[in-house]
Structures are given as C-alpha cells and as structure tokens.
Protein backbone atom coordinates (compact mmCIF):
# COMPACT_ATOMS: atom_id res chain seq x y z
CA UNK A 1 -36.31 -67.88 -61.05
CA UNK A 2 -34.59 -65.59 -58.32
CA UNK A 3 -31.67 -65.96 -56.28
CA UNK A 4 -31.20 -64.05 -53.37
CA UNK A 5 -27.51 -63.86 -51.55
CA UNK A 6 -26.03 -61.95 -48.63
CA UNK A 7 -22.57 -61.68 -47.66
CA UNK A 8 -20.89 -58.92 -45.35
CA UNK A 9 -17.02 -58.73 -44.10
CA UNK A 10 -14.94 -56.55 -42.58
CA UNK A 11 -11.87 -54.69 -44.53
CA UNK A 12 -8.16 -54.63 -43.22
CA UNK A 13 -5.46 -51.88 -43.06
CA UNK A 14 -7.55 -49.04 -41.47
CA UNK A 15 -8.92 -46.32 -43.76
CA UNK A 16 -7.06 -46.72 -46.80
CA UNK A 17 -8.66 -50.17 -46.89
CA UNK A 18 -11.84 -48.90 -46.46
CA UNK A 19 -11.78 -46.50 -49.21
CA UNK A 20 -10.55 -49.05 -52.14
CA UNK A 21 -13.40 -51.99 -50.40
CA UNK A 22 -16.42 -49.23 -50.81
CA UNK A 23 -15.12 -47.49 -53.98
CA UNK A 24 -13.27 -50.81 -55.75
CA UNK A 25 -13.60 -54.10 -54.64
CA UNK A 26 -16.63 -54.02 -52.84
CA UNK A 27 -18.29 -53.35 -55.95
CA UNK A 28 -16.88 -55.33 -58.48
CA UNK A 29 -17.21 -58.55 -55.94
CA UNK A 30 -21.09 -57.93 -55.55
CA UNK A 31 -21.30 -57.56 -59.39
CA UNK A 32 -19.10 -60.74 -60.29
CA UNK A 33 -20.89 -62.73 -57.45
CA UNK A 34 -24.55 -61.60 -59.53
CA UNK A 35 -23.01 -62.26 -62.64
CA UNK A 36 -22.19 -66.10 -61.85
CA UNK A 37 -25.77 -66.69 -60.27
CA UNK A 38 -27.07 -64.94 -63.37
CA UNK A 39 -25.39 -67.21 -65.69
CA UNK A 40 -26.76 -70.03 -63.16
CA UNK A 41 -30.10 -68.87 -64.04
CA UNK A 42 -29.70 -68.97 -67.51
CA UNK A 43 -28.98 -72.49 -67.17
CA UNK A 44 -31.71 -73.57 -65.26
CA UNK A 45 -34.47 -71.23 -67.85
CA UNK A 46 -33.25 -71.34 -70.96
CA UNK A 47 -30.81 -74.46 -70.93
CA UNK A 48 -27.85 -71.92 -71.80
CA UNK A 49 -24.39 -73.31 -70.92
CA UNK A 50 -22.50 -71.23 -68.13
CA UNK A 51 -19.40 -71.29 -70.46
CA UNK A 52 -21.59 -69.89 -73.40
CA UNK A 53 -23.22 -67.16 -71.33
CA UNK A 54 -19.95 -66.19 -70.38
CA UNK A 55 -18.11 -66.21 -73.59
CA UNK A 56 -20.92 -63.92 -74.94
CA UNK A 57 -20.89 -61.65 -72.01
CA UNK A 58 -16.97 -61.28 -72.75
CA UNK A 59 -17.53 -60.83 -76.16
CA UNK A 60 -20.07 -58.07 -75.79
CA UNK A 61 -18.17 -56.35 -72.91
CA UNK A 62 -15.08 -56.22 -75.79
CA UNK A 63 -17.20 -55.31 -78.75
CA UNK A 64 -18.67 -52.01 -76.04
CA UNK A 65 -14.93 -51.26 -75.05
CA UNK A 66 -14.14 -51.36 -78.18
CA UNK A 67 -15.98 -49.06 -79.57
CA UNK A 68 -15.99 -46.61 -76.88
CA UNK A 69 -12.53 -46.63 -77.19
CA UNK A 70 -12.45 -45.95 -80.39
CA UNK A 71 -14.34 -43.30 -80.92
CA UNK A 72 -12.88 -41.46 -77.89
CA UNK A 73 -9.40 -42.15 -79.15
CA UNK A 74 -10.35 -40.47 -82.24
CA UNK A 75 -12.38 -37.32 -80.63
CA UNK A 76 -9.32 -36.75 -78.09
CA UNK A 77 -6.04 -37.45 -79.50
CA UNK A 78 -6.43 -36.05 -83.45
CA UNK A 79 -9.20 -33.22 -82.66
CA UNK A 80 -9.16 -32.01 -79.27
CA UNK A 81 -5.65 -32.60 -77.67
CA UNK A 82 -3.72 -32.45 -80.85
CA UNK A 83 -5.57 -31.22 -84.14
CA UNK A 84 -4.50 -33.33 -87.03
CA UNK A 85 -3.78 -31.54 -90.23
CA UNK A 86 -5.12 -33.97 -92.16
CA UNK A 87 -8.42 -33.64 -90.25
CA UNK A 88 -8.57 -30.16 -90.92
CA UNK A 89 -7.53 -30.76 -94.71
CA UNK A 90 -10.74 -32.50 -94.89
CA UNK A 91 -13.02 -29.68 -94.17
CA UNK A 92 -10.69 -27.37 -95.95
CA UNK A 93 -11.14 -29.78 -99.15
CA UNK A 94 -15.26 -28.58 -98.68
CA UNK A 95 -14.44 -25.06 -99.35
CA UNK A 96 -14.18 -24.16 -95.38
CA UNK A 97 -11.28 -21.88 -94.38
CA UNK A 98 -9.04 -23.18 -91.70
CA UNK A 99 -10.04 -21.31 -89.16
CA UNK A 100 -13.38 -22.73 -89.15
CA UNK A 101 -12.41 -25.89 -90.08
CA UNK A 102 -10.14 -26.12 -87.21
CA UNK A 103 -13.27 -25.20 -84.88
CA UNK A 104 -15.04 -27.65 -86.45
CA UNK A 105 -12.65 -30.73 -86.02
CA UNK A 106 -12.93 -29.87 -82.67
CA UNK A 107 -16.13 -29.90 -82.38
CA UNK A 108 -16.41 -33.75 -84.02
CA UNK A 109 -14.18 -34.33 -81.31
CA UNK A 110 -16.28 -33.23 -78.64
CA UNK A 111 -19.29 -35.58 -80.14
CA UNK A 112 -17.20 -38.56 -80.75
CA UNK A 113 -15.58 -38.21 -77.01
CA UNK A 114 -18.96 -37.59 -75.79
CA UNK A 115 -20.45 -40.36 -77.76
CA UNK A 116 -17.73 -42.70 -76.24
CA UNK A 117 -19.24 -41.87 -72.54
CA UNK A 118 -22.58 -42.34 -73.99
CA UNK A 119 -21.96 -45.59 -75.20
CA UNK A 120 -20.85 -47.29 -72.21
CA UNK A 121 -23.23 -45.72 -70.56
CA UNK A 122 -25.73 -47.22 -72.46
CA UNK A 123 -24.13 -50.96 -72.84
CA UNK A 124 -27.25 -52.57 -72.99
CA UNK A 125 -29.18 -50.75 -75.72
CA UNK A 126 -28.68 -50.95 -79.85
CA UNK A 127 -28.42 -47.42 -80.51
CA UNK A 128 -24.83 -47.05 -79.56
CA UNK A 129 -23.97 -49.70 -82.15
CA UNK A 130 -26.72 -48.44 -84.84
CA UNK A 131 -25.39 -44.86 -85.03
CA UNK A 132 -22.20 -45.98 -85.61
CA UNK A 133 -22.48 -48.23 -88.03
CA UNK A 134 -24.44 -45.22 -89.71
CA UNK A 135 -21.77 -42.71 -89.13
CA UNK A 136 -18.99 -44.84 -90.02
CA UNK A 137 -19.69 -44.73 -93.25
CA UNK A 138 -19.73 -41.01 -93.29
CA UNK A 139 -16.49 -40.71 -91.41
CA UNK A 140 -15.23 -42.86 -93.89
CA UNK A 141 -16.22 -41.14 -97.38
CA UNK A 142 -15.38 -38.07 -95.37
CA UNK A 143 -11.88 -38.69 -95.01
CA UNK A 144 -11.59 -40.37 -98.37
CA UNK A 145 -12.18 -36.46 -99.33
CA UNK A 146 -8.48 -35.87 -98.88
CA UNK A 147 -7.08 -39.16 -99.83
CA UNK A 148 -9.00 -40.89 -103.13
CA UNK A 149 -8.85 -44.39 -103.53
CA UNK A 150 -7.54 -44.57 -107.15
CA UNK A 151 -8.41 -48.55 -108.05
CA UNK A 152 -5.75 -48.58 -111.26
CA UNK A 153 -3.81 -45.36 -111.72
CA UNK A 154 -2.66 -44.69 -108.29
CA UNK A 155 -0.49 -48.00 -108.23
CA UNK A 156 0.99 -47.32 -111.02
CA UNK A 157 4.39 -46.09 -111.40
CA UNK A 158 4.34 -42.55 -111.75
CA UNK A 159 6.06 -39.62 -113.29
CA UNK A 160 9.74 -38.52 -111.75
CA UNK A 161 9.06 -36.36 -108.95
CA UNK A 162 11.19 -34.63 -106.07
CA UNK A 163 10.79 -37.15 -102.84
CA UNK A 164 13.69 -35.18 -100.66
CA UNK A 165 17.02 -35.24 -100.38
CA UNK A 166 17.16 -39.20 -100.24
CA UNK A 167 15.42 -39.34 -103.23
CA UNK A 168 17.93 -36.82 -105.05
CA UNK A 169 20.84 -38.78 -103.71
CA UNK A 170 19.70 -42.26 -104.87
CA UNK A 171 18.42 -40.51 -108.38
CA UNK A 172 22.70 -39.23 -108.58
CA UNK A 173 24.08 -42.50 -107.51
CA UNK A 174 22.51 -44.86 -109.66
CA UNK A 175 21.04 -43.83 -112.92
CA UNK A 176 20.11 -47.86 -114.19
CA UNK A 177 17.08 -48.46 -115.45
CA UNK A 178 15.86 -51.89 -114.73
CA UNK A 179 14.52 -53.30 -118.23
CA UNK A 180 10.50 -53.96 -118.51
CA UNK A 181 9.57 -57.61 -117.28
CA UNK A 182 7.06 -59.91 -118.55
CA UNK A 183 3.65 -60.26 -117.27
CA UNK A 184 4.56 -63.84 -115.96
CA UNK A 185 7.38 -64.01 -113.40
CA UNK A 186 10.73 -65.36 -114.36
CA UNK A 187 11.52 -69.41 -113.44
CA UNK A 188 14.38 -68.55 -112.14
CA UNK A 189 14.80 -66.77 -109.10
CA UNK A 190 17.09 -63.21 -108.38
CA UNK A 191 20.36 -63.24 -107.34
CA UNK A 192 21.40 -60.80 -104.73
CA UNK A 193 22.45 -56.87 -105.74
CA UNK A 194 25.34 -55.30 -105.34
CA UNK A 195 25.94 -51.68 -105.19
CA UNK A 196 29.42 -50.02 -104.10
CA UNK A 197 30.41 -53.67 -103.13
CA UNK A 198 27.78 -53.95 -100.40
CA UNK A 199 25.19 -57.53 -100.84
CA UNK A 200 21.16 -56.08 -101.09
CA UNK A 201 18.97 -58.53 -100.56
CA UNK A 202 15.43 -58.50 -99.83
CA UNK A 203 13.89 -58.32 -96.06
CA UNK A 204 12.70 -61.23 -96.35
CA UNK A 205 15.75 -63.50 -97.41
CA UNK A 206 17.30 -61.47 -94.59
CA UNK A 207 14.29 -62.55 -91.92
CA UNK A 208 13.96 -66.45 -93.54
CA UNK A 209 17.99 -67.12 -94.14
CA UNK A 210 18.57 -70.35 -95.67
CA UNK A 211 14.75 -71.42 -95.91
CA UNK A 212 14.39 -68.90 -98.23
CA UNK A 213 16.02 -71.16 -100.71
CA UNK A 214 12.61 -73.64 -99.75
CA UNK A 215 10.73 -71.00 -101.82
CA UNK A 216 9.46 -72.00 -104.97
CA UNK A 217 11.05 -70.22 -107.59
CA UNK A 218 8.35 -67.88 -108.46
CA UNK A 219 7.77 -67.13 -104.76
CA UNK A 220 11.53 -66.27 -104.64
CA UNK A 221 10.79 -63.75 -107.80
CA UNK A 222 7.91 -62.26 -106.07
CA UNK A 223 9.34 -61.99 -102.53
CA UNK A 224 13.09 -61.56 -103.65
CA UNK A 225 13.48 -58.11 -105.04
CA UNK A 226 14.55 -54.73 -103.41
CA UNK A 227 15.26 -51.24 -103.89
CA UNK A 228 18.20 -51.19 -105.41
CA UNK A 229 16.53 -52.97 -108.31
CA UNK A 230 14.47 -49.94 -109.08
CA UNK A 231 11.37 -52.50 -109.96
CA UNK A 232 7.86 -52.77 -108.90
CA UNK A 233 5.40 -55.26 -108.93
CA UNK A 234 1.64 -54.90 -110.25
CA UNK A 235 -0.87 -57.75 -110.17
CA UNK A 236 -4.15 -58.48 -110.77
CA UNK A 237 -6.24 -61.22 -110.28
CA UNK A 238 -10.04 -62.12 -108.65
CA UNK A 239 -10.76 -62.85 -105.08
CA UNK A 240 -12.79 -66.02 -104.74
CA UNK A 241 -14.49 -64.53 -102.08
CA UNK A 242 -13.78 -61.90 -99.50
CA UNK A 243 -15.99 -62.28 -96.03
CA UNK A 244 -16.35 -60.66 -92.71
CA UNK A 245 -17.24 -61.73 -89.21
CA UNK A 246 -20.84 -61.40 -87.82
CA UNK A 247 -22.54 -57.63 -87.35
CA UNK A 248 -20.88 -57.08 -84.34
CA UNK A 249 -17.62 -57.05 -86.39
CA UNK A 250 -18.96 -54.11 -88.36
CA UNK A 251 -17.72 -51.22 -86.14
CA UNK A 252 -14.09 -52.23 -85.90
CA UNK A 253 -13.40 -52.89 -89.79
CA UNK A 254 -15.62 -49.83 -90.77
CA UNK A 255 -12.90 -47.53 -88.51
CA UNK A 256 -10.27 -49.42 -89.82
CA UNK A 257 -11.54 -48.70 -93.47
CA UNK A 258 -10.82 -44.95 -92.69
CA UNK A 259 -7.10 -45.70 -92.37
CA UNK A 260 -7.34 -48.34 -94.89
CA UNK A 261 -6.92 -51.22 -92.44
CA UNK A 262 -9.55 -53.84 -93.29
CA UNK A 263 -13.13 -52.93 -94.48
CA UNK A 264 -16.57 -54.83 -93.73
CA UNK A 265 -17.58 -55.15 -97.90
CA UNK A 266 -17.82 -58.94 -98.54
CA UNK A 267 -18.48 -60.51 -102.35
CA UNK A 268 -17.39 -63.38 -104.89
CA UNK A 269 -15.64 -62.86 -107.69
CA UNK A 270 -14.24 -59.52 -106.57
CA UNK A 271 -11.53 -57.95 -108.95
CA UNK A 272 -8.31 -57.31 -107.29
CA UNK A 273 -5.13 -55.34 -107.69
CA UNK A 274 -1.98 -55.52 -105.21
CA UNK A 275 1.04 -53.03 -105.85
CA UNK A 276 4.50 -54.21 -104.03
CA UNK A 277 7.36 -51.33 -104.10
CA UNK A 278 10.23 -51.23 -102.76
CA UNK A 279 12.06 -48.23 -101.42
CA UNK A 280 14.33 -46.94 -98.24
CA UNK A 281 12.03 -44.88 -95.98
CA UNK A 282 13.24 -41.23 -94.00
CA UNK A 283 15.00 -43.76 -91.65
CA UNK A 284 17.31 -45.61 -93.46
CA UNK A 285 14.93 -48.91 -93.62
CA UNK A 286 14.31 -50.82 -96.83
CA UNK A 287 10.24 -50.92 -97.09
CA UNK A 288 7.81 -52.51 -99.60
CA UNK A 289 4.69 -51.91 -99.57
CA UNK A 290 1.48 -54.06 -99.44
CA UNK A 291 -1.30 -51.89 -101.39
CA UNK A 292 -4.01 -53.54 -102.41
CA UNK A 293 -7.35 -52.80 -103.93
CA UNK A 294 -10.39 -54.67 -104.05
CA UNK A 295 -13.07 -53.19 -106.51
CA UNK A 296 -16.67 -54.18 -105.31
CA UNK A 297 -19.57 -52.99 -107.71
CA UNK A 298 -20.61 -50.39 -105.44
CA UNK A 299 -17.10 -48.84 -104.42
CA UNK A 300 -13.16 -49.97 -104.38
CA UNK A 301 -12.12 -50.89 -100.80
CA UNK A 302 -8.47 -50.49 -99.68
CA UNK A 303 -6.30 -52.39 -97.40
CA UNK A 304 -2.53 -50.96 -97.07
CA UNK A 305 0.48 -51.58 -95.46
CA UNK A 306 4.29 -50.72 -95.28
CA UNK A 307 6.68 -53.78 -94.29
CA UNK A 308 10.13 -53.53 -92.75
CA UNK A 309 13.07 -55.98 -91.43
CA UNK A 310 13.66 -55.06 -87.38
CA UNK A 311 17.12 -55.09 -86.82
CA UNK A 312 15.92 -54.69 -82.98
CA UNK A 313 13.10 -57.25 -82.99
CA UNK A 314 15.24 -59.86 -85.94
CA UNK A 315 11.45 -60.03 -87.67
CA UNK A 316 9.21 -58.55 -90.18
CA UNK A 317 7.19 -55.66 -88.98
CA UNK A 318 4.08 -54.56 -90.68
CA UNK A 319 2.96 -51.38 -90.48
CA UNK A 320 -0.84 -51.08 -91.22
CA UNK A 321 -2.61 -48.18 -92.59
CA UNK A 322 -1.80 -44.75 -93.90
CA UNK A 323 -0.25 -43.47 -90.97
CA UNK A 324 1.62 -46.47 -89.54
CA UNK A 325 -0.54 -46.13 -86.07
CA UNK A 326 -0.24 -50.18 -85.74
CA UNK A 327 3.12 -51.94 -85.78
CA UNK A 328 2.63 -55.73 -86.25
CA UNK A 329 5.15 -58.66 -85.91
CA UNK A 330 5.24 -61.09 -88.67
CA UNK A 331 6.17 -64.49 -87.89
CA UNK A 332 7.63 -66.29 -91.51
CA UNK A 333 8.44 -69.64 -92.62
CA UNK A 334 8.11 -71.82 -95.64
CA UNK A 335 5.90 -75.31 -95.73
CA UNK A 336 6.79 -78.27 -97.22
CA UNK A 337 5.06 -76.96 -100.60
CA UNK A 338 7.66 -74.10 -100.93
CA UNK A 339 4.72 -71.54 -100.07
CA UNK A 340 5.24 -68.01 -97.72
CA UNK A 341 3.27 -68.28 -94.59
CA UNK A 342 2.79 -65.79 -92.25
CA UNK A 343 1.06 -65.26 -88.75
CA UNK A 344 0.67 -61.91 -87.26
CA UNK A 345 2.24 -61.48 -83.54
CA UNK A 346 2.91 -58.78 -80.91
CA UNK A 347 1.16 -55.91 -82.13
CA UNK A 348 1.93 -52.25 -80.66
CA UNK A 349 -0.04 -48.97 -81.43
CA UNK A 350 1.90 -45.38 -81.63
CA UNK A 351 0.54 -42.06 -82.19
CA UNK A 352 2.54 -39.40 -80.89
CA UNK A 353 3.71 -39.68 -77.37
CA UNK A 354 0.79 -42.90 -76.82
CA UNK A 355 3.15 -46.12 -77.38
CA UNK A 356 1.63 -49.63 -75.78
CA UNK A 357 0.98 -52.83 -76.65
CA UNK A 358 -1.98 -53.83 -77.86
CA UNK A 359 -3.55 -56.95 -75.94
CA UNK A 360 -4.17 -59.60 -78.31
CA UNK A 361 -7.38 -60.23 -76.63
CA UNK A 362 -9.22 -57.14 -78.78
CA UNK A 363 -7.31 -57.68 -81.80
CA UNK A 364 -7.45 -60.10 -84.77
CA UNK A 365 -4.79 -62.51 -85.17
CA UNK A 366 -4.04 -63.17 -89.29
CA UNK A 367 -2.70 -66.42 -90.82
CA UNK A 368 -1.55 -65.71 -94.62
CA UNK A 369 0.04 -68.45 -97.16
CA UNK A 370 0.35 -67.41 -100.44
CA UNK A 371 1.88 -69.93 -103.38
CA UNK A 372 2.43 -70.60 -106.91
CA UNK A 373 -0.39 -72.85 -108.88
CA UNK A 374 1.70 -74.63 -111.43
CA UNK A 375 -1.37 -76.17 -112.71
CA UNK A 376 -3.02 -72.34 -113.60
CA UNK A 377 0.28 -70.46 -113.86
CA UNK A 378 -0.90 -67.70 -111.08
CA UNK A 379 -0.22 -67.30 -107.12
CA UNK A 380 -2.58 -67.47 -105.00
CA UNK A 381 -3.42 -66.31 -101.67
CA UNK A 382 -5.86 -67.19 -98.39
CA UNK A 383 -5.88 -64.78 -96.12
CA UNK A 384 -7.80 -65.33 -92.68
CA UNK A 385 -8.21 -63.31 -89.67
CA UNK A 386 -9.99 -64.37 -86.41
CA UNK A 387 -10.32 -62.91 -82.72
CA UNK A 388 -9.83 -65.32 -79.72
CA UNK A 389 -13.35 -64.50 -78.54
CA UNK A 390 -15.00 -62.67 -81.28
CA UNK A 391 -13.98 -65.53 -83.56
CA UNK A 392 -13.73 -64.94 -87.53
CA UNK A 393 -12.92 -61.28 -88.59
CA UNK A 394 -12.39 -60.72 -92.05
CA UNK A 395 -10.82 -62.62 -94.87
CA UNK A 396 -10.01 -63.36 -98.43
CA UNK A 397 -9.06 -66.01 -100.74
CA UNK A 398 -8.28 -65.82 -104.53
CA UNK A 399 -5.43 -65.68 -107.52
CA UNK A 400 -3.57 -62.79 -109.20
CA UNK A 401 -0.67 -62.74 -112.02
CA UNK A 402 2.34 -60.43 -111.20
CA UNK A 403 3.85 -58.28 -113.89
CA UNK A 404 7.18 -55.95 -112.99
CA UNK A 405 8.10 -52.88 -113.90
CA UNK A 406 10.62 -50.78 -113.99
CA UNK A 407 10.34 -47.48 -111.38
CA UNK A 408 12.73 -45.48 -109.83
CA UNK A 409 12.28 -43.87 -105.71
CA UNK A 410 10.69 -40.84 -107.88
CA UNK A 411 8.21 -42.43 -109.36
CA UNK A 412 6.56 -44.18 -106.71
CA UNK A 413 2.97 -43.31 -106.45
CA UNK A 414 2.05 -40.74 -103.74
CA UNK A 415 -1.38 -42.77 -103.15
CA UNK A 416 1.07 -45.80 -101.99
CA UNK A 417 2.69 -44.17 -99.23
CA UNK A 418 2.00 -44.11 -95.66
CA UNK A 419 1.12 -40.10 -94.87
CA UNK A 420 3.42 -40.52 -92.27
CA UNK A 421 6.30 -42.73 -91.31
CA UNK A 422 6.87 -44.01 -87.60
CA UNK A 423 10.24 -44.37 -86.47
CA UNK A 424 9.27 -46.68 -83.62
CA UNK A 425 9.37 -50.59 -84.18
C-alpha cells in the first residue's frame, strides 16, 4: 500500500522566514507528515497499532541518541577537548610512556566521536549497535586496568593511611575506637553522637525527621550511624536474581559498567557484598557510601555510589559512579511495615564546565525498599529500575546480614572512593 500527499504554502516574515521553512521546518513537517501515514500503513498491512508503531519508533530514536551520545561524549570531553589522566593511566598501566599514551587517548577519541556520526548516520542498520556491544566490553576491562574490582578485600577496612589534612585533623581530635560489633545488628537502635557538644546524626534521620522513628529497629541500626562513630558496615548475602531489560538495554548498562553504574550480567543465586562507610568528604559533607559487589561465575560486577544530605535541595543526593558525573535526588519515606523506600528524582550530570539536567525521558527511574525479615533474621532488598519508554532496565532482589566494624577516616578503602568528588549538588 502507498500513499501519496502534496501540500505547498507560503512562509511569513521575508527572508529570515524563508531560511528556517527550507532549512528547519519545512523538513521536519514533510518527515512527521510521512511518518503518521507510515504508521497508517502499518495498520492497514500488518494490523500494527498506530500507538505501538509509535512507541517503538520513540524508543529506537532514544536507544540511537543514546548511544551516539554517548560515545561522542566520551571521544570529546575526556580525550580530545580535555585528556583525562585516568585515561592516560590506562595505557600507561600497559607499559606505554605518556607521551604516547596521551596520543593514543586521543586517538580513541577521534574513533569514538567519529563512530558517534557514524551511528546516526546509519540509524537503520545493526552494526552500529553490534560493534558496540563488542567494544564495550573492551572499554570496560580496559579501564578496569587502572581500577580492579576487588570482590572481598577492597571493602574491607584497611590499614591507617594519610587521607589529607582532614583526615590528620579528625585522626588528632578523636582518638576512640568504636568496639567490634556482632555479625547481627543490635535490637536496639543508636542514639545520636555528640562531639564538642554539637548533635551528629545520620543524613538520613536528618532528611526523614520524625518518621525516622517508623523505622524498624534494625533499619534504624543500619541507616542510623555516621562518621563520628568511626564504624563501617560489611554485608553479605545472595541476590535472588539480578535481571536486565531487553538487548537494546545492553549499550547503556555496558557504559555505565565502566564507571561502575549498573552492568548488563543477569543470574540467580548471585553472591553479594555491600560496604556502607561513612566519612566527611573535601567539602565539609557527611557521605556514606553504597559499594556493592555482585560476584557472577564469570567475573564480579560493581555498582557504586556516594550519598549526601543537600542542605540546598533539603534531600538525599546520590552520586553514582567513580567520578560522581551523575547527581541523583532521592525521594525517602517509611511504609507502614517500618521499611526504607526510595525513588530516584531530578537527576543532573557534571563534568567539568558541562552542568544540565538530565531529561528523565532517557534515563531510568529506580524504586528501592529494603527491610528487616524477622522470620529469617536478614534484610532484604528489591531493587527495580525502569525507563518511561524503554520500560524495565535493570534490577535485583535478594537478602544480606550486616556485620560492623570498627574503622577510622584512614582506613577507609581506596577502592570505595569516588576518584573524584563533585562539589556541585
């Protein structure tokens, strides 16, 4: 079946209108006007909804932005405009002297920005999306070169180390050691710290107020300490099951595996480990982070994050990844079950002078709710991310025991820290 149309009209305000109807509108109405008859087509042939043929069309013109922004962000911005050290540490960590490696960095970036052009130039074929899920993977164990993924040891408290000047200062001003804890949590929950008469509580008794009270006990234990209590918490557990959205979810969570933001493994029974410090990062902000490891037979994914309280914003933000590119507001509350919820919100990206908000439209939105099981004596945790159009994302769903520890600011794993802190909420 063929439809044939014909329309002409004649633009307003002079040449200046002329110039935006041939270059701009003109072209985007003739396209829109073949899409709809297109989709009318459909209909008729195949018996394929209008409203499916466009959510698909919307969903493929987002998974080919998507990745064509992605890989030109990463050729442009850490290898051609601005190299990133840590991109050149890579090729250094191969034997390559920094000169070369340099060259070579920007070089990548040339291919990736170049591949980006390709890629939406070539919308309608599989190769775009076949090479990179092939050389994803590369990237990935590539840049794992100069950061390991340690499953066990590199969550673990560490030996006392020099962490600055802040470090030093807390190290002088408070010399308690917090006294080893039981592998189970404590029934009751902590009280608030005081240090040089000033309350410390947690950031999130500080975000939930009274409700925080709603908590269950052992919820309050787990979500209730802070810095000033020179503790960390280690637990392990199995995931149930950790899935991903359909293949064309692939591309986004294998980039995001190379800053440790989501990864596309999937499994049952998956052994887990989560590491929760708490510290005060180069701005003044009490921070805990959100490490956690899952280890699949093949290889041990990673998924980290760095949480603050916004004074600014009055909410949790979560900074995702090693180097804090995406800040992410964190809606809390307790149900009726004394359980943590969250929902993820507004989400902003920064890397250097680039700061904007990132439309919720080509992001993931993630519903958590983690409990205590009195029946099993464990927490547990479902965590569920889904895009408005893509649908389902990535997920995970399973139990852990918490044990705490005592560890001061100097002991604090290096592999549990974001490689660089952003000052912007």
């Amino acid at each position: 079946m063929r439809f044939l149309t014909r329309f002409d009209y004649r633009p307003r305000w002079g040449r200046l209108g002329e110039l935006v109807d041939r270059w701009l509108f003109r072209p985007v109405f003739g396209w829109a006007t073949a899409w709809s008859f297109d989709r009318l087509r459909l209909w008729l042939e195949d018996g394929t909804p209008p409203e499916r043929s466009r959510d698909q069309a919307i969903a493929h013109a987002t998974a080919v932005a998507g990745l064509a922004g992605v890989f030109a962000y990463q050729g442009l911005v850490p290898k051609l405009w601005k190299v990133d050290e840590g991109e050149v540490a890579i090729w250094q960590g191969l034997g390559m002297p920094r000169g070369r490696a340099r060259r070579i960095v920007q070089a990548v970036g040339a291919i990736e920005a170049g591949f980006a052009v390709a890629t939406v130039a070539a919308s309608k074929k599989r190769w775009p999306f076949v090479i990179a899920l092939a050389a994803m993977p590369i990237a990935r164990d590539g840049r794992s070169q100069g950061r390991p993924v340690d499953p066990d040891q590199g969550l673990q408290p560490g030996l006392p180390r020099t962490r600055g000047r802040r470090a030093r200062r807390r190290r002088a001003g408070n010399q308690r050691r917090a006294p080893e804890r039981p592998a189970s949590a404590p029934s009751l929950p902590r009280p608030p710290t005081r240090r040089g008469g000033t309350s410390m509580t947690s950031i999130y008794r500080q975000v939930l107020g009274d409700d925080f009270d709603r908590l269950h006990p052992k919820m309050q234990w787990r979500f209730g300490f802070s810095s000033i209590e020179e503790t960390c918490q280690i637990g392990r557990g199995v995931m149930d099951e950790v899935w991903r959205g359909p293949w064309w979810t692939l591309p986004f969570l294998l980039l995001g595996s190379t800053r440790r933001v989501l990864f596309p493994s999937r499994g049952t029974r998956v052994p887990f480990t989560i590491a929760n410090y708490a510290y005060v990062d180069r701005f003044g902000r009490e921070t805990v982070t959100w490490c956690r490891r899952f280890n699949f037979p093949s290889r041990t994914r990673a998924f980290d994050a760095t949480m603050i309280r916004s004074k600014h914003r009055d909410t949790i933000v979560d900074y995702l990844g090693t180097h804090q590119h995406l800040a992410v507001d964190l809606d809390c509350w307790v149900d009726p079950d004394g359980a943590m919820c969250l929902r993820s919100g507004e989400q902003r990206f920064y890397e250097g002078p680039l700061a904007f908000r990132f439309p919720l439209l080509f992001s993931g939105v993630a519903n958590v709710r983690e409990w205590w099981d009195e029946t099993a004596e464990c927490f547990r945790i479902d965590v569920h991310v889904a895009n408005k159009l893509l649908g389902p994302l990535f997920g995970y769903r399973g139990s852990f025991t918490v044990g705490e520890h005592p560890c001061t600011a100097d002991e604090i794993p290096r592999d549990v820290l974001p490689i660089r802190e952003e000052r912007r909420e």
